[in-house]
N, C-alpha and C. Protein backbone atom coordinates (compact mmCIF):
# COMPACT_ATOMS: atom_id res chain seq x y z
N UNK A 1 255.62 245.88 116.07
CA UNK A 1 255.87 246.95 116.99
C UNK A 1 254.77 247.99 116.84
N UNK A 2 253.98 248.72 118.08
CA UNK A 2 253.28 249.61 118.13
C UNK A 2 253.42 250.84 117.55
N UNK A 3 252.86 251.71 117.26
CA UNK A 3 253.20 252.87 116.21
C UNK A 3 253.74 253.92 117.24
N UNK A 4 253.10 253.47 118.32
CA UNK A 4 253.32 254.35 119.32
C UNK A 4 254.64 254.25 119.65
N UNK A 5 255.60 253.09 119.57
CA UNK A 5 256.70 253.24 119.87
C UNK A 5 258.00 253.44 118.71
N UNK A 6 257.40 253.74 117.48
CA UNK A 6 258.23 254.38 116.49
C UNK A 6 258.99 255.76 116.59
N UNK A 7 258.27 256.92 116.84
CA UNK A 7 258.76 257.92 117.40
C UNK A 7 259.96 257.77 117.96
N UNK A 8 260.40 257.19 119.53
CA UNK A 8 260.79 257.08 120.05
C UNK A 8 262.11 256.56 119.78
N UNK A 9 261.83 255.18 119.18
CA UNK A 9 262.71 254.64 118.62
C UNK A 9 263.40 254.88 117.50
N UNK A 10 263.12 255.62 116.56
CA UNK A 10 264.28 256.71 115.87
C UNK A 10 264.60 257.36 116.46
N UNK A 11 263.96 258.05 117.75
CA UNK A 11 265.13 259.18 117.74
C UNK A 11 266.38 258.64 119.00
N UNK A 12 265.71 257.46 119.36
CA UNK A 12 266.74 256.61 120.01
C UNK A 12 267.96 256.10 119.21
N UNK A 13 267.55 255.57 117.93
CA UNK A 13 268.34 254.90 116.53
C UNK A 13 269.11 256.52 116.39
N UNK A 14 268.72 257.31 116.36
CA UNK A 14 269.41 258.66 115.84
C UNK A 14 270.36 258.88 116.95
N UNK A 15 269.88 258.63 117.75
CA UNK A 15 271.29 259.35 119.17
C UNK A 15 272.49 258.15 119.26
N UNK A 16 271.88 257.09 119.04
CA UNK A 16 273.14 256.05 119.09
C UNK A 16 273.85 256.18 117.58
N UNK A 17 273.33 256.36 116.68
CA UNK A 17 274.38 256.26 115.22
C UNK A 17 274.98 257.68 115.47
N UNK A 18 274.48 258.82 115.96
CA UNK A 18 275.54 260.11 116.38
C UNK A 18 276.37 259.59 117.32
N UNK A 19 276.10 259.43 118.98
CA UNK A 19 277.65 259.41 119.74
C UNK A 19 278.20 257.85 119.01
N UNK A 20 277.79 256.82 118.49
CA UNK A 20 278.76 255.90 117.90
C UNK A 20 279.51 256.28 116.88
N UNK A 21 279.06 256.61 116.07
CA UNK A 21 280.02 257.77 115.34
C UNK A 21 280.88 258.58 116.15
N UNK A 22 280.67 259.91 116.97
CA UNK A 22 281.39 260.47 117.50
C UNK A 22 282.36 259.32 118.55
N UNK A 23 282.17 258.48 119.20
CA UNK A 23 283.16 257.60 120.01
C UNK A 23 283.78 257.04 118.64
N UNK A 24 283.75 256.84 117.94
CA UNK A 24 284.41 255.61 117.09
C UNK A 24 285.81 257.11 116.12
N UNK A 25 285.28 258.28 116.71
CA UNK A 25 285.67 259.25 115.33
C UNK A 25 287.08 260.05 116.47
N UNK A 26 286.37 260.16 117.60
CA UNK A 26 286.89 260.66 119.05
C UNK A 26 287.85 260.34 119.74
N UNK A 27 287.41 258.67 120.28
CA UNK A 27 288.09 257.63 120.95
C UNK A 27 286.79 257.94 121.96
N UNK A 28 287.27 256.96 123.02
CA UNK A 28 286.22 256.80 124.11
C UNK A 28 286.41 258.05 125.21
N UNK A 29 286.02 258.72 124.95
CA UNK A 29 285.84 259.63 125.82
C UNK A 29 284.60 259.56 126.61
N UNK A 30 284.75 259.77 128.02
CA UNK A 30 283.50 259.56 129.20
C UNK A 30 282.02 259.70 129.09
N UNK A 31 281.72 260.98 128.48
CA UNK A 31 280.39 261.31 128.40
C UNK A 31 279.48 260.93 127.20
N UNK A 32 280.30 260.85 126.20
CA UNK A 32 279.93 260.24 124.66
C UNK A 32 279.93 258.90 124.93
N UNK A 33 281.05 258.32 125.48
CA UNK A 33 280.37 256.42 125.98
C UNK A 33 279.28 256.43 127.22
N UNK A 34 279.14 257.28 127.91
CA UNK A 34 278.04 257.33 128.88
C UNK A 34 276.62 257.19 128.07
N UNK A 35 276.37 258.26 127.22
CA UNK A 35 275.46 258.60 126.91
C UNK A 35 274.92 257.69 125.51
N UNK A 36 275.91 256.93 125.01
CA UNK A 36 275.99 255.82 124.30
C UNK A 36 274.85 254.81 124.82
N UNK A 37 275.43 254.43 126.20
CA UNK A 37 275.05 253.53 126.95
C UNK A 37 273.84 253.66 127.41
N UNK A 38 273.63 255.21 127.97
CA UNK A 38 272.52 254.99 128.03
C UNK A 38 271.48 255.05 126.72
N UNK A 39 271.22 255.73 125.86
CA UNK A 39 270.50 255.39 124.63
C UNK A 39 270.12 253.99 124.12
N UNK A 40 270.94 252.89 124.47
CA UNK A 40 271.29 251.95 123.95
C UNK A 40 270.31 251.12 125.02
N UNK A 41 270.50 251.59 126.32
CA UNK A 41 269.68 250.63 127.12
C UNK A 41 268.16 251.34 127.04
N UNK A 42 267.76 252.34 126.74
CA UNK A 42 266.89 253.00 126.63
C UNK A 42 265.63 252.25 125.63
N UNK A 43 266.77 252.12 124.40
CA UNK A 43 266.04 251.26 123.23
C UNK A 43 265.85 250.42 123.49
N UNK A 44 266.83 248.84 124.48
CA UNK A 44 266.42 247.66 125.05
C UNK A 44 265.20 247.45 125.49
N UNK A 45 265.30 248.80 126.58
CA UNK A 45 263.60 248.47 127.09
C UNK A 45 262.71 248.69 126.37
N UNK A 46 262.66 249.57 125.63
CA UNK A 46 261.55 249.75 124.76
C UNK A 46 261.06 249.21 123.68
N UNK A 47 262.07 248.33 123.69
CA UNK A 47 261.76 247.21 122.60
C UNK A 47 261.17 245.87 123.18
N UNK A 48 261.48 245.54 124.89
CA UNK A 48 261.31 244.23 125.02
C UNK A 48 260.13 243.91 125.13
N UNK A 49 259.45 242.85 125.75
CA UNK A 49 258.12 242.73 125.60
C UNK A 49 258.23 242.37 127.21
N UNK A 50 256.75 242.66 128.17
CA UNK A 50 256.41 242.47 129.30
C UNK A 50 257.34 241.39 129.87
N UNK A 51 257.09 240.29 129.04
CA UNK A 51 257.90 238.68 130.07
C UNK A 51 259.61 239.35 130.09
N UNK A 52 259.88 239.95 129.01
CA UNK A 52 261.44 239.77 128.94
C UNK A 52 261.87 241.01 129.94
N UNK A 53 261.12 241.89 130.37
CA UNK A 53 260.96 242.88 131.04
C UNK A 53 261.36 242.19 132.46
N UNK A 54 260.37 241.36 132.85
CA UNK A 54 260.22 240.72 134.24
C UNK A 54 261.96 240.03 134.09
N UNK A 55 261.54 239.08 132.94
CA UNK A 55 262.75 238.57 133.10
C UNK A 55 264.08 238.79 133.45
N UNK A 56 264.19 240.67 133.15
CA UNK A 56 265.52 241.06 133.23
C UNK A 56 265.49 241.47 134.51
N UNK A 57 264.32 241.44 134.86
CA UNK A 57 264.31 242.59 137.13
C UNK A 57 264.42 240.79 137.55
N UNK A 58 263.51 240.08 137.09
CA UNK A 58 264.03 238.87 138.32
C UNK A 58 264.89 238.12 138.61
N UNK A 59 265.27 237.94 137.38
CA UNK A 59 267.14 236.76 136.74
C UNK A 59 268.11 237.50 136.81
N UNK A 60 268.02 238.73 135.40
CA UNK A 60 269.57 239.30 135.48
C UNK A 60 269.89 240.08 136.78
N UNK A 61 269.08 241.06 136.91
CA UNK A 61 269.39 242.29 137.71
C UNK A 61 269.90 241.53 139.09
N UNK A 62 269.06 240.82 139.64
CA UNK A 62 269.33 240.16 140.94
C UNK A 62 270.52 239.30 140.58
N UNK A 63 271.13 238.35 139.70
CA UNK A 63 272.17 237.66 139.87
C UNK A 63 273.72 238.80 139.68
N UNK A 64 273.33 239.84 139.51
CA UNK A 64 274.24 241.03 139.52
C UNK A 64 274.59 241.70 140.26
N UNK A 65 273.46 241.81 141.36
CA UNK A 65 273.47 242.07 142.61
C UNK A 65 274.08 240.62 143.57
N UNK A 66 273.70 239.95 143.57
CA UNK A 66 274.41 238.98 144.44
C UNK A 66 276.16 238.64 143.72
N UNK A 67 276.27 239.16 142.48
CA UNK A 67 277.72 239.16 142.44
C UNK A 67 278.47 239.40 143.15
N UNK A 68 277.88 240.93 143.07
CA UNK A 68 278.88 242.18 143.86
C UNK A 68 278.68 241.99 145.44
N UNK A 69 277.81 241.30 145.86
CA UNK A 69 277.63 241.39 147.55
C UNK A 69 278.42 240.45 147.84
N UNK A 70 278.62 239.18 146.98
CA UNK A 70 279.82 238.36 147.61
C UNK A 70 281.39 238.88 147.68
């Protein structure tokens, strides 16, 4: 992993071990699992590499979309 993306990624690792803690301490309350979620997908991307990138806009995203349209 690039150095450049260390920064980032603690303080991504830091926001998810706080609201997972706070949801797990809380219960699921809306904005603490929101913000969970997003952190969490935040780190996904920034971890994946170019192909797995593509991979997720051309395979997943689109077979998710044609879920919901049927």
């Amino acid at each position: 992993m690039s150095s450049a993306y260390t920064p980032k990624v603690a303080s991504l690792l830091e926001v998810i071990a706080f609201n997972g803690n706070a949801l797990s301490e809380n219960g699921a309350n809306d904005p603490t699992r929101r913000t969970l979620l997003a952190a969490v997908r935040t780190l996904t991307r920034a971890l994946e590499t170019p192909v797995e990138s593509i991979t997720r806009i051309a395979w997943a995203e689109v077979c998710i979309l044609v879920y919901f349209i049927q």
